[in-house]
Protein backbone atom coordinates (compact mmCIF):
# COMPACT_ATOMS: atom_id res chain seq x y z
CA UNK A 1 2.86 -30.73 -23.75
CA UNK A 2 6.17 -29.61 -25.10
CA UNK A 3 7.53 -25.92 -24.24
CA UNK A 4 10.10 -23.98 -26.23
CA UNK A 5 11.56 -20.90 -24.89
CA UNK A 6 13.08 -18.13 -27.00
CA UNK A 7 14.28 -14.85 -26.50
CA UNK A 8 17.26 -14.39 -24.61
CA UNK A 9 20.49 -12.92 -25.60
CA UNK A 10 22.85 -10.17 -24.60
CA UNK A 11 21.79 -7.04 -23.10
CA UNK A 12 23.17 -4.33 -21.32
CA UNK A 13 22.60 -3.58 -17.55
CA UNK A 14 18.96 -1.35 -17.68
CA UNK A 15 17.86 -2.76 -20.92
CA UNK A 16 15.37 -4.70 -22.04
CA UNK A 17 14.36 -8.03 -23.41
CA UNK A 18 10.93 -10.30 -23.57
CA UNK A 19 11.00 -13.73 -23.94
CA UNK A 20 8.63 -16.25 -25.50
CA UNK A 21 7.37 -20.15 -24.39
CA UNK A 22 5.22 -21.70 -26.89
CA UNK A 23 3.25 -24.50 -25.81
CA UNK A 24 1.99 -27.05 -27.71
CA UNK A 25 -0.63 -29.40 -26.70
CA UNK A 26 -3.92 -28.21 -24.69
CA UNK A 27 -3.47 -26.02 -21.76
CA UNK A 28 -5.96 -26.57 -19.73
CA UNK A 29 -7.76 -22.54 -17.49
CA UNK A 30 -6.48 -24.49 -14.29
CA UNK A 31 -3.33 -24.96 -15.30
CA UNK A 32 -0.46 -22.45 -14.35
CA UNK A 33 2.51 -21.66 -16.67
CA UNK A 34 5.92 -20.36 -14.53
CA UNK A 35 9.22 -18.83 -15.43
CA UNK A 36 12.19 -19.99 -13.44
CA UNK A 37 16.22 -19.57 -14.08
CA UNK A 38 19.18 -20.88 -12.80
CA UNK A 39 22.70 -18.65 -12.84
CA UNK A 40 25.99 -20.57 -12.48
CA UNK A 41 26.40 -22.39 -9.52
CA UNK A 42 23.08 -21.71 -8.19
CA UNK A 43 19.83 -23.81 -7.76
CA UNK A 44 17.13 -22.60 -10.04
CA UNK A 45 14.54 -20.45 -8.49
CA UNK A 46 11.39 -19.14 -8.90
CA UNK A 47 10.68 -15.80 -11.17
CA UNK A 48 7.32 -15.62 -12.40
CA UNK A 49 4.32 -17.19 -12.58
CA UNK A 50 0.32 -17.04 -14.22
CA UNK A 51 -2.80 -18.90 -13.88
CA UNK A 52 -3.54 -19.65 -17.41
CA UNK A 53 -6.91 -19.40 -17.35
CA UNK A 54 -7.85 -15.83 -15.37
CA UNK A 55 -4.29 -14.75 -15.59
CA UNK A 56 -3.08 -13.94 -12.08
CA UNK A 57 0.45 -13.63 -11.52
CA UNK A 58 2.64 -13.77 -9.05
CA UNK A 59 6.45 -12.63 -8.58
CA UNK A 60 9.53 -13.49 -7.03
CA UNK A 61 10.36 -10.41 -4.54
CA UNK A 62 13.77 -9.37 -6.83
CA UNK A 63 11.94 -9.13 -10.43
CA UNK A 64 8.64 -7.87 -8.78
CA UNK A 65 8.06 -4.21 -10.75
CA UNK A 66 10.55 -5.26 -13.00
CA UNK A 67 9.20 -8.16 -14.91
CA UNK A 68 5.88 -8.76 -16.44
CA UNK A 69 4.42 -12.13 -16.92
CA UNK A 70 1.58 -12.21 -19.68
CA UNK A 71 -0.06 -14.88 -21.90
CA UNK A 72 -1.52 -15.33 -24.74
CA UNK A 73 -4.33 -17.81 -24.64
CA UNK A 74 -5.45 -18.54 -28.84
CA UNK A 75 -1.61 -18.87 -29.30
CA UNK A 76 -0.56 -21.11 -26.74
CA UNK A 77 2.10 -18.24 -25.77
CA UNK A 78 3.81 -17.06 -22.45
CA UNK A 79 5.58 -14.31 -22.09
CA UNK A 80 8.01 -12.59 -20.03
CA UNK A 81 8.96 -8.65 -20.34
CA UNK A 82 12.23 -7.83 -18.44
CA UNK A 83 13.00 -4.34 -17.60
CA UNK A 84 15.40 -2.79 -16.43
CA UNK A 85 17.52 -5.58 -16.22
CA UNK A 86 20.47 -6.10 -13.70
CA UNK A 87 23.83 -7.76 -13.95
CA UNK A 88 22.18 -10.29 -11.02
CA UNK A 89 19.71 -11.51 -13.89
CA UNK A 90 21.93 -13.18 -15.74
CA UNK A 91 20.86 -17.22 -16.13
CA UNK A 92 18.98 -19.62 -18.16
CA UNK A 93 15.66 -18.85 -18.21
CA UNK A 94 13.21 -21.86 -17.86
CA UNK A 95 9.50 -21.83 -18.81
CA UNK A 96 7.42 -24.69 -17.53
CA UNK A 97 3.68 -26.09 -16.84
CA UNK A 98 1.72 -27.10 -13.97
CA UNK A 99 -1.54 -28.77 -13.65
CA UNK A 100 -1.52 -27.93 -9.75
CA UNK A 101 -2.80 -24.09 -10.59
CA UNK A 102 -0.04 -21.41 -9.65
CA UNK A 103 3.01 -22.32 -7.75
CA UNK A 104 6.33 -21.08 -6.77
CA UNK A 105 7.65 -24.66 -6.32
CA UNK A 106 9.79 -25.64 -9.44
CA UNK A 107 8.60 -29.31 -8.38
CA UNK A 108 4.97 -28.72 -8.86
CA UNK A 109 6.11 -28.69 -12.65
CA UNK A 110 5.53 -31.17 -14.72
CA UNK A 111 6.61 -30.13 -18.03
CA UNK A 112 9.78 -27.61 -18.86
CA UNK A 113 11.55 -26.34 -21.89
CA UNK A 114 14.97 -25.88 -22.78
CA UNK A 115 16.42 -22.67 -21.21
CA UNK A 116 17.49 -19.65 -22.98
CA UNK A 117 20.45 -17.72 -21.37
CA UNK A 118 19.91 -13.96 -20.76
CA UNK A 119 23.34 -12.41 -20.37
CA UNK A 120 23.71 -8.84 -18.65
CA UNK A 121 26.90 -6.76 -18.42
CA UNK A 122 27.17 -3.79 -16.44
């Protein structure tokens, strides 16, 4: 499975922006698709994730009402809307696969995708 993320750019503190992972190869309903990012001089951590096949989500507690997670099954597509965005979200945004269902834990994760850097200025 290969993953390319898209999206990200420059926004302005309580804008918006949704980015795109498109997944090629078979994703299998037990699988779980995630969205992490790492800022400068931070560890990446956990934003987002779905269970690809029924589609339950779950959030990190800062993005929670705030971010939307979403798929798109026939296109092989994940999704994340970002609103109201903060200076605090700036980083490279990851998306990335797991065949251990949903998970938080970026090393549950078998296959990730080049980031794409979300940049917001108060």
């Amino acid at each position: 499975v290969q993953l390319q993320a898209s999206g990200g750019g420059l926004v302005q503190a309580g804008g918006s922006l949704r980015l795109s992972c498109a997944a090629s190869g078979r994703i299998y309903s037990s699988s779980g698709m995630g969205w992490f990012r790492q800022a400068p001089g931070k560890d990446r951590e956990f934003v987002a994730a779905i269970r690809w096949g029924r589609g339950t989500t779950a959030y990190e507690g800062h993005v929670r009402g705030r971010f939307t997670i979403t798929r798109e099954k026939g296109q092989n597509t994940l999704y994340l809307q970002m609103n109201d965005l903060k200076p605090e979200d700036t980083a490279v945004y990851f998306c990335a696969l797991t065949r251990a269902g949903m998970t938080n834990r970026a090393a549950d994760y078998a296959y990730w995708g080049r980031g794409t850097l979300v940049t917001v200025s108060s």
